[in-house]
C-alpha atoms as a PDB file:
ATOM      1  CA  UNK A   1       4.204 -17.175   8.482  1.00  0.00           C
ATOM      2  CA  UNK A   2       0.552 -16.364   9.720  1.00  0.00           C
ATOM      3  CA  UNK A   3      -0.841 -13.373   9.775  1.00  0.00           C
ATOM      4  CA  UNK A   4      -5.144 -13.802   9.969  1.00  0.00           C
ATOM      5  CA  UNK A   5      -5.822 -10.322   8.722  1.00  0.00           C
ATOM      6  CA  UNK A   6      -3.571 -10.987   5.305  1.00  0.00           C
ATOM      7  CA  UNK A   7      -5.190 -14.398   5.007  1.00  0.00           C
ATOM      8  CA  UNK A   8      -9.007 -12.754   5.182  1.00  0.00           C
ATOM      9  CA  UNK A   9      -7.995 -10.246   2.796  1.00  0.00           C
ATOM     10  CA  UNK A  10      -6.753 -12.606   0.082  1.00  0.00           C
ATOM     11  CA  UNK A  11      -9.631 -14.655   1.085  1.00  0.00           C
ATOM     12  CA  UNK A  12     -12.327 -12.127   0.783  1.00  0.00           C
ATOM     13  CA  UNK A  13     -10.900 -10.140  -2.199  1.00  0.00           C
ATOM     14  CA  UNK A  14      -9.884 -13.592  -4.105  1.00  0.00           C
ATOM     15  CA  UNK A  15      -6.393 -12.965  -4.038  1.00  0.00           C
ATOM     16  CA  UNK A  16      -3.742 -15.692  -5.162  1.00  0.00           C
ATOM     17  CA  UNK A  17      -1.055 -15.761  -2.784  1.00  0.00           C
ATOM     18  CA  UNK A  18       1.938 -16.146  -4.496  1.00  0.00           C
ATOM     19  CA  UNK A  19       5.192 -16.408  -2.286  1.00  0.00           C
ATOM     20  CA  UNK A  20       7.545 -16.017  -5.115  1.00  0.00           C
ATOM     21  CA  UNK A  21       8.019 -13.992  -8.228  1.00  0.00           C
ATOM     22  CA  UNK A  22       6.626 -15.022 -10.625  1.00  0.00           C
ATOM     23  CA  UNK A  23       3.490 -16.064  -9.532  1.00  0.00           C
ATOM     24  CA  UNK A  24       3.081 -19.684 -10.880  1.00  0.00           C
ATOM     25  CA  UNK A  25      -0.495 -20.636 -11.711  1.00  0.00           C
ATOM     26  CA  UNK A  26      -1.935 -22.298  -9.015  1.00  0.00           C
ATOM     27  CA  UNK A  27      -3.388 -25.838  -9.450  1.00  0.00           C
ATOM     28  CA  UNK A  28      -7.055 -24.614  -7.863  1.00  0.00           C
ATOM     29  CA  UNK A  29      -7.370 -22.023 -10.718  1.00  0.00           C
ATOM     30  CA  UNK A  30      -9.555 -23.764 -13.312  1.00  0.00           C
ATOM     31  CA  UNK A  31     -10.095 -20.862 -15.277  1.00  0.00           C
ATOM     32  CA  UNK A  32      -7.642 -18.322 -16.080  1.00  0.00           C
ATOM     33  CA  UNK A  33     -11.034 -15.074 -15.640  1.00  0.00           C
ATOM     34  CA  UNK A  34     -12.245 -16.598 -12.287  1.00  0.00           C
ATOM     35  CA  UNK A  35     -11.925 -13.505 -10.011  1.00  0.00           C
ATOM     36  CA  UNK A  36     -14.962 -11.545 -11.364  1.00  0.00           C
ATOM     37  CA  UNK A  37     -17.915  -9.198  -9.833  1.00  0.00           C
ATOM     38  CA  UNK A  38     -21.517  -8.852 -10.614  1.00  0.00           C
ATOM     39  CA  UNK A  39     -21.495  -6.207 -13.263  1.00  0.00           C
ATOM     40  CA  UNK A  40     -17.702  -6.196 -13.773  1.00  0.00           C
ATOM     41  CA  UNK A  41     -15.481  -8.056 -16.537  1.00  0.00           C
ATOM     42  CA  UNK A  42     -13.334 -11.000 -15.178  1.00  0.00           C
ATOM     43  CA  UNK A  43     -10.105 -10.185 -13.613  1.00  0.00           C
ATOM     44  CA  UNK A  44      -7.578 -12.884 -14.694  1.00  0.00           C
ATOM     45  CA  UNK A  45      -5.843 -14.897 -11.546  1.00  0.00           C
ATOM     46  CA  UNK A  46      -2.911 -13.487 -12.219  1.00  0.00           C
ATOM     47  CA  UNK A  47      -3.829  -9.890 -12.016  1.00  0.00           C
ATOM     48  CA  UNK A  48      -4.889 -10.228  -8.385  1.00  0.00           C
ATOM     49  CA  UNK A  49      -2.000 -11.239  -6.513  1.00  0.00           C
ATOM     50  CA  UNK A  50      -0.992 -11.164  -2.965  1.00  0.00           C
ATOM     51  CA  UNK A  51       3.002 -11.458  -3.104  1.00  0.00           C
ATOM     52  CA  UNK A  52       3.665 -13.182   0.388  1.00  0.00           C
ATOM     53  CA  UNK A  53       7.259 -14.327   0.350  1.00  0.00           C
ATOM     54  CA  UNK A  54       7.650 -17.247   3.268  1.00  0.00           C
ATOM     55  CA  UNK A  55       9.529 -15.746   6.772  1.00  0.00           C
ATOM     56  CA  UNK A  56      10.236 -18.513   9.096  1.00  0.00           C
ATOM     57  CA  UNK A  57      13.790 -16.898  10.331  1.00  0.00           C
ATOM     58  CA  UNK A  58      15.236 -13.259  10.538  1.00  0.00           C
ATOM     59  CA  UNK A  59      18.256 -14.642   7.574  1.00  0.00           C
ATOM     60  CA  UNK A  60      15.054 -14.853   5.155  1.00  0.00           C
ATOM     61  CA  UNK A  61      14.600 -10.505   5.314  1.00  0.00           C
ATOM     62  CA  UNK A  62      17.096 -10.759   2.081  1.00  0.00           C
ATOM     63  CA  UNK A  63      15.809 -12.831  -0.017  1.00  0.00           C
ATOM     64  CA  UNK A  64      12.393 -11.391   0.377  1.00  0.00           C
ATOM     65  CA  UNK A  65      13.469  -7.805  -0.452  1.00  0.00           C
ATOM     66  CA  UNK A  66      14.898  -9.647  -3.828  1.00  0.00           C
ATOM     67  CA  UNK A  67      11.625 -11.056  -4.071  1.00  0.00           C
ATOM     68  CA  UNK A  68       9.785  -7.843  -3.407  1.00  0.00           C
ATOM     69  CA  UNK A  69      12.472  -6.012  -5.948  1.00  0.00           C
ATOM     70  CA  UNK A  70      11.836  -8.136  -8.513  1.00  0.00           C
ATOM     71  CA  UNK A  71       7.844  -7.626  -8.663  1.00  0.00           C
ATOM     72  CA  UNK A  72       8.158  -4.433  -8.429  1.00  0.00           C
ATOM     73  CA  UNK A  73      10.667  -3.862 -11.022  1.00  0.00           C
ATOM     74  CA  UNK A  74       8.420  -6.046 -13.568  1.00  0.00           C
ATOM     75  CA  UNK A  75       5.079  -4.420 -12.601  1.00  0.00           C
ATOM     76  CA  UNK A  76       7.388  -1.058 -13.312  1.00  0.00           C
ATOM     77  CA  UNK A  77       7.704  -2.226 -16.989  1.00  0.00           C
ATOM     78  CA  UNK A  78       5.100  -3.573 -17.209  1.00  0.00           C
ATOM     79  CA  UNK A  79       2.834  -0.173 -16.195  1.00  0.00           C
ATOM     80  CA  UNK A  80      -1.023   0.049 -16.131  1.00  0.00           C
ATOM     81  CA  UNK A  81      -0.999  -1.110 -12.672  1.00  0.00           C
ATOM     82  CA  UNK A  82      -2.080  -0.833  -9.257  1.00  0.00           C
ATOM     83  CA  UNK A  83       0.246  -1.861  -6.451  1.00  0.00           C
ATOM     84  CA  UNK A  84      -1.127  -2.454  -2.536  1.00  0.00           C
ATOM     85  CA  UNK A  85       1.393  -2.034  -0.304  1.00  0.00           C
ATOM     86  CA  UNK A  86       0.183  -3.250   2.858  1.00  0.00           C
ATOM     87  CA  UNK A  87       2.805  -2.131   5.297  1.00  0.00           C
ATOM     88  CA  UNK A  88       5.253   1.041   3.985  1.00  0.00           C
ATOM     89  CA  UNK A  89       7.110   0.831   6.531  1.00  0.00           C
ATOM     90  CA  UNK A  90       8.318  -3.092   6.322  1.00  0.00           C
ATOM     91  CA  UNK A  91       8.819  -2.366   2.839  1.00  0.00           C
ATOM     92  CA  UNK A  92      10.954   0.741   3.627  1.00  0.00           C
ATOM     93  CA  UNK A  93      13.021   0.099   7.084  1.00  0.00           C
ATOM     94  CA  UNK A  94      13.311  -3.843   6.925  1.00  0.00           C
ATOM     95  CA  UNK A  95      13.709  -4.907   3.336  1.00  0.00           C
ATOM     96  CA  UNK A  96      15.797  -1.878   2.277  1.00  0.00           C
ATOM     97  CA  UNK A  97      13.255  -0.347  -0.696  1.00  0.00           C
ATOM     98  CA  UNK A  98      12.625   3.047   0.212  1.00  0.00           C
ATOM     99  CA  UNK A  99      14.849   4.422  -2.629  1.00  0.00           C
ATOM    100  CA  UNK A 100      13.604   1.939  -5.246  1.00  0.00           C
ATOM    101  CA  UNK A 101       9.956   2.961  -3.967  1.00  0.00           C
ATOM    102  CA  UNK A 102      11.129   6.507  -4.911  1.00  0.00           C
ATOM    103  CA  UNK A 103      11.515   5.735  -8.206  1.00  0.00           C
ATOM    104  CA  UNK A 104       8.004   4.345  -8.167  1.00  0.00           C
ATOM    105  CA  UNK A 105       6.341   7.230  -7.124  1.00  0.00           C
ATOM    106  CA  UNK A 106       8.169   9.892  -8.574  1.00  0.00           C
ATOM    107  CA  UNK A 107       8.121   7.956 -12.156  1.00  0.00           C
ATOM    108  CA  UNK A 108       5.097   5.624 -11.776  1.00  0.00           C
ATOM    109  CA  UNK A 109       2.329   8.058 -12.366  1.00  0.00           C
ATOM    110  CA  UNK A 110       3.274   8.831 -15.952  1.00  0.00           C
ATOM    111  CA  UNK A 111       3.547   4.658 -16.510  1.00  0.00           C
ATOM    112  CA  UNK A 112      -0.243   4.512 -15.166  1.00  0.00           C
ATOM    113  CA  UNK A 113       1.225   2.577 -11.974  1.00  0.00           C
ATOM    114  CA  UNK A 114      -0.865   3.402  -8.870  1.00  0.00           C
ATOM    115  CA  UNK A 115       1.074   2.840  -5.579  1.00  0.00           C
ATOM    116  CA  UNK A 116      -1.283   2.822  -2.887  1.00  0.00           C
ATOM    117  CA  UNK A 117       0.542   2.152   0.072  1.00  0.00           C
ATOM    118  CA  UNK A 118      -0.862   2.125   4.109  1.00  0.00           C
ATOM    119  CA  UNK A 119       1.411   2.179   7.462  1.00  0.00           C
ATOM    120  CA  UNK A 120       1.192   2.646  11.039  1.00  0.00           C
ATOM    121  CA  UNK A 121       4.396   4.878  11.558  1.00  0.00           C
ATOM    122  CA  UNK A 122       4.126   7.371   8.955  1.00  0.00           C
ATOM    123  CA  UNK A 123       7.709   8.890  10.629  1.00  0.00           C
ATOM    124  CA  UNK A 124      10.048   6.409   8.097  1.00  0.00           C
ATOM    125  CA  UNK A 125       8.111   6.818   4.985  1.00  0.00           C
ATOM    126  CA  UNK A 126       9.780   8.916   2.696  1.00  0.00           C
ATOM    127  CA  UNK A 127       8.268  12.454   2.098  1.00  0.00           C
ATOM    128  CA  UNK A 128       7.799  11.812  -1.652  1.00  0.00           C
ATOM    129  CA  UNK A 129       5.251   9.177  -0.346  1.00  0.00           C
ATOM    130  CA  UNK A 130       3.103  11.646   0.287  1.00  0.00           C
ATOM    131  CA  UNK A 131       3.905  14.647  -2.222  1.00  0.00           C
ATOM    132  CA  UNK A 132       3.070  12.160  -4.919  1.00  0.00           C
ATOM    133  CA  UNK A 133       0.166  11.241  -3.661  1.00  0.00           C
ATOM    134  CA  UNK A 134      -3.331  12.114  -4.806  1.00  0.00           C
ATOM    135  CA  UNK A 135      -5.049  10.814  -1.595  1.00  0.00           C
ATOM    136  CA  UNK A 136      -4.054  10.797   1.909  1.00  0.00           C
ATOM    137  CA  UNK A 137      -5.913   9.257   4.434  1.00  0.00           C
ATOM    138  CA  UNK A 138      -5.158  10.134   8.303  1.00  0.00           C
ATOM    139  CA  UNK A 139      -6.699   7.718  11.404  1.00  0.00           C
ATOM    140  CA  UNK A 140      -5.957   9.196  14.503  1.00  0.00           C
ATOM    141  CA  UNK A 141      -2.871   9.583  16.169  1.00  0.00           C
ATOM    142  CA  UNK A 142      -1.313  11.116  19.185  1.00  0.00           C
ATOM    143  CA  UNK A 143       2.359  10.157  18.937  1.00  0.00           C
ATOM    144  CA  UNK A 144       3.769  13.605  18.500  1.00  0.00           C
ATOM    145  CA  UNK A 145       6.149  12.145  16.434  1.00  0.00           C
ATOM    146  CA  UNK A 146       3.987  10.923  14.132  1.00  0.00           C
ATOM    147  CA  UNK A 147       2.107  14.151  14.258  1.00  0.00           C
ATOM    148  CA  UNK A 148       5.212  16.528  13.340  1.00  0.00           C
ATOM    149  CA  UNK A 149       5.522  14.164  10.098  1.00  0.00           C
ATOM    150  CA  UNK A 150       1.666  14.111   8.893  1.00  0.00           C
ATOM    151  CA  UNK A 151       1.712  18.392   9.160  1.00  0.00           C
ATOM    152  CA  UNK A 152       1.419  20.150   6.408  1.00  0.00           C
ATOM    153  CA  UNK A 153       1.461  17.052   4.259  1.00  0.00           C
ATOM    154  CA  UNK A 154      -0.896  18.245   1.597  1.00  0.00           C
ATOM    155  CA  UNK A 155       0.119  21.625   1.371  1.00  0.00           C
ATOM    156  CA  UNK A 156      -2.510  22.467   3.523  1.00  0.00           C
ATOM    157  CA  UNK A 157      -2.072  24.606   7.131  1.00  0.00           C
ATOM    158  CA  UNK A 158       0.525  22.271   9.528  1.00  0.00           C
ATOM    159  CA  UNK A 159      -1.987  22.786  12.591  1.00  0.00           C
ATOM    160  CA  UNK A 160      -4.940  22.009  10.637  1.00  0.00           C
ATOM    161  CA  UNK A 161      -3.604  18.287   9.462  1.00  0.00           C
ATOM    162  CA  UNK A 162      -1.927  17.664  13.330  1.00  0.00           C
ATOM    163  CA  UNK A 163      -4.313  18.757  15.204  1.00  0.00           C
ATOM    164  CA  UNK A 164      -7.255  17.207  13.656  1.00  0.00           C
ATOM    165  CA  UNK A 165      -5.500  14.011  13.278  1.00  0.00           C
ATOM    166  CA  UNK A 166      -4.462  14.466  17.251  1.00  0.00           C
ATOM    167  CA  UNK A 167      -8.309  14.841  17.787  1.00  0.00           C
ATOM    168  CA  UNK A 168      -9.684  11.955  15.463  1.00  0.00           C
ATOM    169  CA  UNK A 169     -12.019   9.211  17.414  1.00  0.00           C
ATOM    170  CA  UNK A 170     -11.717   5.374  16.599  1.00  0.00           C
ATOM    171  CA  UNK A 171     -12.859   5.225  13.404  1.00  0.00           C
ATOM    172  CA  UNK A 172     -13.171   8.565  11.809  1.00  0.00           C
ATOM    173  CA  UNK A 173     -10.352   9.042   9.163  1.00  0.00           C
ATOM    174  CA  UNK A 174      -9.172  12.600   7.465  1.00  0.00           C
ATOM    175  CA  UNK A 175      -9.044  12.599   3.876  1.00  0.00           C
ATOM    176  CA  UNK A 176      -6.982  15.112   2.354  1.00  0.00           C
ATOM    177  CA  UNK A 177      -7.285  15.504  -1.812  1.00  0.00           C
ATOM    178  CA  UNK A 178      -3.611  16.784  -2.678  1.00  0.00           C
ATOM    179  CA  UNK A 179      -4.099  17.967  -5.701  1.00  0.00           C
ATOM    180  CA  UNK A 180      -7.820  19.583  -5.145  1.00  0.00           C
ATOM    181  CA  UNK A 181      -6.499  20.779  -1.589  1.00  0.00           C
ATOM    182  CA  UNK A 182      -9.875  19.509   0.238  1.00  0.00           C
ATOM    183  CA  UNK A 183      -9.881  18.227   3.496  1.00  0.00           C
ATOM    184  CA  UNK A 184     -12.976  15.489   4.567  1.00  0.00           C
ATOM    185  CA  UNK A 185     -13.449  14.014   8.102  1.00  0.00           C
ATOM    186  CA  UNK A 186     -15.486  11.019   7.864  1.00  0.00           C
ATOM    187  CA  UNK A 187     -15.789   7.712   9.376  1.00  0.00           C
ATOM    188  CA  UNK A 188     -15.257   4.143   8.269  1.00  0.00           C
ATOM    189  CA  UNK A 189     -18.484   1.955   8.537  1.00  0.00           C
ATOM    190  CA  UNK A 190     -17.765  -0.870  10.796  1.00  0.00           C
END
């Protein structure tokens, strides 16, 4: 499977793409601390992983969710962790792990596992996505679908949240600090 934005951020953020679990060691990694950044201590390869399970046909969607179980489970254990999920809602609706993702957030914090997660339809992501969150960040939206699920998220005031998000430009974002209870508008540099 292709996907160009994926490939540019495993590219740019020297990610190993791994399409199983475990990751096997890749035969370009000649040292096991090559990911590194001026300043910062070496990351091993096997820290930075991009789990990208091959999808060539719809009968694959099971195997992956295995795939993306198993990680997840592991990482679980393993704790001290921070987990990208790139699309929530793939996760969630098409592989089947919204209620092992549950268990993530609602348990994970106390492990130290970070689950930073991003989707484009925040309407299927369970609500304890966003209770347990610390940060939430909003782009603009006018689906009012999408709106009645983003209000109030944060405890703060349900019109506040919708209709700021409702008014957002292209590129501003709304940050909302749960546990603080501030609210930011700002805008991604581009």
């Amino acid at each position: 499977m292709t996907d160009a934005t994926l490939s540019r951020w495993a590219k740019e953020d020297g990610l190993t793409i791994a399409r199983e679990w475990p990751p096997a060691r890749p035969w370009w990694k000649a040292e096991p601390d090559d990911v590194s950044w001026p300043g910062v201590a070496p990351v091993p390869w096997d820290r930075r992983v991009m789990l990208w399970p091959h999808l060539r046909h719809p009968d694959d969607v099971p195997a992956m969710a295995d795939t993306h179980r198993r990680a997840l489970g592991e990482l679980f254990a393993e704790g001290n962790v921070c987990v990208v999920a790139e699309e929530l809602w793939y996760l969630v609706e098409r592989l089947g792990l919204g209620e092992y993702l549950k268990e993530l957030w609602s348990q994970g914090r106390s492990l130290g596992l970070t689950l930073a997660g991003g989707t484009q339809r925040p309407v299927d992501i369970p609500l304890l996505a966003y209770s347990s969150a610390t940060h939430l960040f909003f782009f603009g939206d006018n689906d009012e679908v999408n709106l009645r699920r983003v209000q109030g998220l944060g405890g703060l005031s349900s019109s506040l949240i919708r209709d700021t998000v409702r008014a957002l430009p292209f590129h501003d974002v709304l940050y909302v600090n749960t546990r603080k209870r501030v609210v930011i508008r700002t805008r991604v540099a581009v």
